[in-house]
Structure formats: C-alpha cells, structure tokens
C-alpha atoms as a PDB file:
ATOM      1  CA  UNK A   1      94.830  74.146 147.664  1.00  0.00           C
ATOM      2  CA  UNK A   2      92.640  76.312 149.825  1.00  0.00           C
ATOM      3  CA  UNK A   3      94.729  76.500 152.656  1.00  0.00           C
ATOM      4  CA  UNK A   4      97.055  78.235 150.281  1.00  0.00           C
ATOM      5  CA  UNK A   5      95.093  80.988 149.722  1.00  0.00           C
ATOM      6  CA  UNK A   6      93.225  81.694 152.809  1.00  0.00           C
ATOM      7  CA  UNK A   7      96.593  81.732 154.801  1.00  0.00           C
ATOM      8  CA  UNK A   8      97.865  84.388 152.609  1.00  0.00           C
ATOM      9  CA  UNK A   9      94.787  86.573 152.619  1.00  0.00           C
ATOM     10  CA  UNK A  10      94.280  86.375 156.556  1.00  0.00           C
ATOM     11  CA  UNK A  11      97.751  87.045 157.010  1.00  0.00           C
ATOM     12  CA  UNK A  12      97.006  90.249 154.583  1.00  0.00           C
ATOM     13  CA  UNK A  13      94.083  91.034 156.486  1.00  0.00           C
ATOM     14  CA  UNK A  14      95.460  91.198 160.214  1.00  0.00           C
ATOM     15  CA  UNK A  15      98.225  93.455 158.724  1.00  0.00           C
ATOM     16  CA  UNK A  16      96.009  95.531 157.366  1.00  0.00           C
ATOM     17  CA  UNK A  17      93.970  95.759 160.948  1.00  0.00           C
ATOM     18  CA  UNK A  18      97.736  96.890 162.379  1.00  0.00           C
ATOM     19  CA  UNK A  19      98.846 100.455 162.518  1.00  0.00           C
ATOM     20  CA  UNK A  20     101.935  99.660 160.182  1.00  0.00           C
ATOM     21  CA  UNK A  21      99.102  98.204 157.931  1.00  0.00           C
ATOM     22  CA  UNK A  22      97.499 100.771 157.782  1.00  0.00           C
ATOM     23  CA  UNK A  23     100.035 102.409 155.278  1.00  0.00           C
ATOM     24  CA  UNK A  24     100.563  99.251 153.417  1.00  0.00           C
ATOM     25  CA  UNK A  25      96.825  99.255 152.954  1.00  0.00           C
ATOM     26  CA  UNK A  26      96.926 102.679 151.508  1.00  0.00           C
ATOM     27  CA  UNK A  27     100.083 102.205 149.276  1.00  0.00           C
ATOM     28  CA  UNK A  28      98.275  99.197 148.166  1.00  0.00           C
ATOM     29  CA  UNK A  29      95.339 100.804 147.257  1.00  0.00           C
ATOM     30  CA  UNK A  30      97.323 103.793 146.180  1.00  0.00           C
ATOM     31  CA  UNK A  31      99.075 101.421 143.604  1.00  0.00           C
ATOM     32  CA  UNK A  32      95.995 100.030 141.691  1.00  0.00           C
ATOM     33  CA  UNK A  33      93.864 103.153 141.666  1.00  0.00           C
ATOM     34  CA  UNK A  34      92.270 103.496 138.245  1.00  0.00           C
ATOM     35  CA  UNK A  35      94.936 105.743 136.180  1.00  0.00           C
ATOM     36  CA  UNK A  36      93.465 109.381 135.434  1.00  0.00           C
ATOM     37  CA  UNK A  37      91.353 109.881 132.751  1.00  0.00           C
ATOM     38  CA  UNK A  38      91.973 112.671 129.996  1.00  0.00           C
ATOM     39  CA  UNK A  39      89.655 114.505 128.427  1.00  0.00           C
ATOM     40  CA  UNK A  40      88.418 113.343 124.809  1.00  0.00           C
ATOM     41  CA  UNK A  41      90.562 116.463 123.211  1.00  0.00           C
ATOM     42  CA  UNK A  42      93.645 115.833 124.872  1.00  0.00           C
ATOM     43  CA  UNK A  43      93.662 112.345 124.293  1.00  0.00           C
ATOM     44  CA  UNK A  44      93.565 113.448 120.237  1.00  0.00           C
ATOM     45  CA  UNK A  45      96.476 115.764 120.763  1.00  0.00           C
ATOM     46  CA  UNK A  46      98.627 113.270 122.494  1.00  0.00           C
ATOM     47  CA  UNK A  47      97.476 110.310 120.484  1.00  0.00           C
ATOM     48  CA  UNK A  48      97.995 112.458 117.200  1.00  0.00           C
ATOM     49  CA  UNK A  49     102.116 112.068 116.432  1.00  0.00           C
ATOM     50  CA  UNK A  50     101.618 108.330 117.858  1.00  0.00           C
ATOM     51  CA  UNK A  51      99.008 107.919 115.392  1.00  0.00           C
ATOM     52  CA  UNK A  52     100.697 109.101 112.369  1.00  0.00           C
ATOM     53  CA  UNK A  53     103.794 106.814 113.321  1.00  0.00           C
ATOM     54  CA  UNK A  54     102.188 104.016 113.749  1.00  0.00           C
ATOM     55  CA  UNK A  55      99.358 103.930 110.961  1.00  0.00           C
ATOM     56  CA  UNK A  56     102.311 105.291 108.559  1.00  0.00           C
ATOM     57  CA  UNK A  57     100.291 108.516 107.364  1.00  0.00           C
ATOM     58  CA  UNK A  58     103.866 109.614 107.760  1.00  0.00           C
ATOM     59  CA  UNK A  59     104.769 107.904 104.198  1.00  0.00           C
ATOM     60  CA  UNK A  60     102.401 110.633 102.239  1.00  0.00           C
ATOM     61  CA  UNK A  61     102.074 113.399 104.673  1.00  0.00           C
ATOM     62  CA  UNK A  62     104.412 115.655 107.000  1.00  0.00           C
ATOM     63  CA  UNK A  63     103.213 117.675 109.703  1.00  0.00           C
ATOM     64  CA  UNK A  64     104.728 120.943 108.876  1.00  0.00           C
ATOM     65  CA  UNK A  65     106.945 121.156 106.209  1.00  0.00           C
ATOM     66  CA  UNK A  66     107.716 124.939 105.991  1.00  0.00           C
ATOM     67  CA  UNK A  67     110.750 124.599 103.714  1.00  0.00           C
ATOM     68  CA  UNK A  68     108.244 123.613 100.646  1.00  0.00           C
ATOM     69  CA  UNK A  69     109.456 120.003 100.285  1.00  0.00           C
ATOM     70  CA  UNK A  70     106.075 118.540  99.697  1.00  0.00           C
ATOM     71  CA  UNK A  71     105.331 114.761  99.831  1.00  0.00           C
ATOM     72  CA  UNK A  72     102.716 113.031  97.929  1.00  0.00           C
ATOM     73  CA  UNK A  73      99.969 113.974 100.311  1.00  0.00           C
ATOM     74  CA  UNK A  74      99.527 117.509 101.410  1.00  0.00           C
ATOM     75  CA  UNK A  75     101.143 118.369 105.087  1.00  0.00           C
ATOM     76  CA  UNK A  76      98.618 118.411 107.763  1.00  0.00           C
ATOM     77  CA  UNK A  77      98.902 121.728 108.694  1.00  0.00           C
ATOM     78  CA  UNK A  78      97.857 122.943 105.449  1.00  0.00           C
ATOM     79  CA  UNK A  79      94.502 120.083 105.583  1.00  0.00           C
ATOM     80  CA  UNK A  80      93.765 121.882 108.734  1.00  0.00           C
ATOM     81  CA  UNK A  81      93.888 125.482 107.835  1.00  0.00           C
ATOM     82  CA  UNK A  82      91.353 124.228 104.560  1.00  0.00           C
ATOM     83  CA  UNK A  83      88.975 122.711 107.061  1.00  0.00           C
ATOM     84  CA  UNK A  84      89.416 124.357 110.383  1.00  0.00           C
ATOM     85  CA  UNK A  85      86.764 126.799 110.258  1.00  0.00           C
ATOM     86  CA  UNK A  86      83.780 124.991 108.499  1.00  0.00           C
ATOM     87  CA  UNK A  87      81.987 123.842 111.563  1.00  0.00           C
ATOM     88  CA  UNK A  88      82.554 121.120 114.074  1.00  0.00           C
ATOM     89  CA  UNK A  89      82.350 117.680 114.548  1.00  0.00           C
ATOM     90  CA  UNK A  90      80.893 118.020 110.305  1.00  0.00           C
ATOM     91  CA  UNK A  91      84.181 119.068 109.342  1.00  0.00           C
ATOM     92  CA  UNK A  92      85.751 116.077 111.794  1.00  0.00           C
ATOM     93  CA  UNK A  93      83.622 113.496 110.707  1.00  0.00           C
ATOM     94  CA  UNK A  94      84.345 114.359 106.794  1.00  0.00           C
ATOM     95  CA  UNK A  95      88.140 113.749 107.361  1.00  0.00           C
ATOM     96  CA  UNK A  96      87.591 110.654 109.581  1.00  0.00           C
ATOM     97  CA  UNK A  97      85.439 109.007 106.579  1.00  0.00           C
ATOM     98  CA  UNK A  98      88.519 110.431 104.373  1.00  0.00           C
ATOM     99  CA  UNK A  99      90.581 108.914 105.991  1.00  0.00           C
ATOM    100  CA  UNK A 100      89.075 105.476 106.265  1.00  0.00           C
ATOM    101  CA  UNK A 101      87.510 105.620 102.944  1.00  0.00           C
ATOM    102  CA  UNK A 102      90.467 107.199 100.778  1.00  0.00           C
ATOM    103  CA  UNK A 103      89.851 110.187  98.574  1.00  0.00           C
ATOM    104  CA  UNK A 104      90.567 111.843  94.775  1.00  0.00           C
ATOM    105  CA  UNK A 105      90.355 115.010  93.695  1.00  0.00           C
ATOM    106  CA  UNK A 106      91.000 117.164  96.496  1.00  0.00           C
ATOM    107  CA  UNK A 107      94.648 117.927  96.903  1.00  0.00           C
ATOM    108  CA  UNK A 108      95.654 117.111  93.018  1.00  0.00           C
ATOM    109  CA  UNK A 109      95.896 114.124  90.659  1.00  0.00           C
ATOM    110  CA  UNK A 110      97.513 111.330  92.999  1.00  0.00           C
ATOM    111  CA  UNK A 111      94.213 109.510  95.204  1.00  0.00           C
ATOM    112  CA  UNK A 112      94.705 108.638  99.009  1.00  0.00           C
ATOM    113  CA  UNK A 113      94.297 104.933  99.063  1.00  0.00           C
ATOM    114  CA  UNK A 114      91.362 103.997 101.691  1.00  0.00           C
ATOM    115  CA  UNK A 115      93.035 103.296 105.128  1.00  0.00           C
ATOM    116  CA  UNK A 116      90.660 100.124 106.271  1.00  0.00           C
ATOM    117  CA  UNK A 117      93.058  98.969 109.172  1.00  0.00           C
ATOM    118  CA  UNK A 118      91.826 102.223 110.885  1.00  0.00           C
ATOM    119  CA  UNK A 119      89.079 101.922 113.067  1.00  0.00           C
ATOM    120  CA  UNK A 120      86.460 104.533 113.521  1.00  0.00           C
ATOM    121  CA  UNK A 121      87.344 105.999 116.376  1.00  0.00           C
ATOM    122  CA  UNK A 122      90.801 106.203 115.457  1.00  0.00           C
ATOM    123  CA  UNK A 123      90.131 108.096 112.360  1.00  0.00           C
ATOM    124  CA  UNK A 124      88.437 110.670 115.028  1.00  0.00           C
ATOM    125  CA  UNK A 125      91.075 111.011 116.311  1.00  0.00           C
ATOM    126  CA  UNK A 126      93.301 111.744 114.043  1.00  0.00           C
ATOM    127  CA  UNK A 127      91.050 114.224 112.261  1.00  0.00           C
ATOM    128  CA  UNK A 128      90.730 116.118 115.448  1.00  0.00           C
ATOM    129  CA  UNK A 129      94.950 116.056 115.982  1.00  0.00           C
ATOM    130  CA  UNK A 130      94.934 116.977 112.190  1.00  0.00           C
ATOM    131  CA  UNK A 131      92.213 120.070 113.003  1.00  0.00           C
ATOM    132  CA  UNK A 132      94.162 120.644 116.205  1.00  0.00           C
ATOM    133  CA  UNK A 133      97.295 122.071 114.084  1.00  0.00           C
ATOM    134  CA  UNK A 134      95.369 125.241 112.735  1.00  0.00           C
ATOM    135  CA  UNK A 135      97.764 127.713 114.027  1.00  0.00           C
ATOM    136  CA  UNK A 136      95.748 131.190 115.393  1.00  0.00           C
ATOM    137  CA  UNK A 137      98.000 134.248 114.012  1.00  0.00           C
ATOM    138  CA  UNK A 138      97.607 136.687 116.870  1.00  0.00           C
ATOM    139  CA  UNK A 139      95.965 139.935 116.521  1.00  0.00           C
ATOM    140  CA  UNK A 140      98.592 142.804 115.578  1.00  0.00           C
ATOM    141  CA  UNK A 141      98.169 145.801 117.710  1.00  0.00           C
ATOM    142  CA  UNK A 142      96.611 148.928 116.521  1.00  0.00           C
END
C-alpha cells in the first residue's frame, strides 16, 4: 500500500525538479490557489437576487415593480428608500431581525411570517442587498 503512494509522489517530485516541470508545477499550483475573496459589500449585492430566489422572499415581495402591481409584501425598493438614510449597520441590523423574526404593522394589515430557516448572517445580507437598491436621483443642473 505504501509503495503505491510514494512511487507516485517521487515520480511527481523529479518532474517537478525538470525544466518541463517547472510549468506543471506552476499550473498545478496555479489550479488550487485559494479563489479571490470579495469584499463583504459585494458579496451582499451578488448574493442579493440569489437570496431572494432561493429563500422565496420572491412569493411576497418584488424588487421593483414600477407598473404598481403590488404583492402582499411591499417591493424592496420601496423598504429601502424608507430605511436607507437612518444610519448604518442600525438600520441593517433592524431589517435582518425583521426578517428573521417576522413583523406587523409596518407596511399595512397583512404580518410577515418570521423567516427561522434564515441564518443570521444571511439576513445581513439580504438587508444590505435590500438597502443596496436605494436609487440616488442625480443632481439637476442649475
């Protein structure tokens, strides 16, 4: 059983000692390099429309529904132009626990059942892809 794999790796090693190992070696390493890492905010963008598919939020809630035809739950664009501008990780951590915990009250009569299969950091993410759609209305010209 040894024999099996110390032939294999010393054969590995003297072609990586050889010139035309010396490329192998780097494709190899090349290969299973550590993928790049994103930065926290990206990561919410892109994971934001995955999110929404896969927990379902997609039942209740639309994006950006800018022909009026509203859903149970209000679209996401409108939850972040109520919360974009009232500070922070406060404001992210407020629709993270709304999200896990459910809610009543805020956006009319029908609740938003508490989402428990959501983890915590998943419901941080999603609040900052949800605060991510507040669309800036450029400045008109004087």
């Amino acid at each position: 059983m040894i024999v099996r794999v110390i032939r294999p790796l010393m054969f590995l090693c003297k072609l990586i000692m050889s010139k035309t190992g010396v490329l192998f070696a780097f494709v190899l390493v090349v290969s299973f390099a550590p993928p790049v890492v994103a930065s926290d905010s990206s990561k919410a963008m892109s994971a934001g429309p995955d999110m929404v598919e896969t927990f379902k939020c997609i039942a209740c809630h639309r994006v950006d529904d800018s022909q009026g035809r509203k859903r149970l739950g209000p679209d996401f664009n409108v939850i972040a132009q109520r919360y974009a501008g009232d500070g922070g990780d406060t404001v992210v951590d407020y629709l993270a626990a709304r999200i896990r915990n459910g809610g009543r009250g805020s956006w009319g009569a029908v609740p938003m059942p508490a989402q428990s299969h959501v983890n915590e950091n998943e419901a941080q993410a999603l609040a900052q892809w949800i605060l991510s759609l507040m669309t800036v209305e450029p400045l008109a010209e004087k």
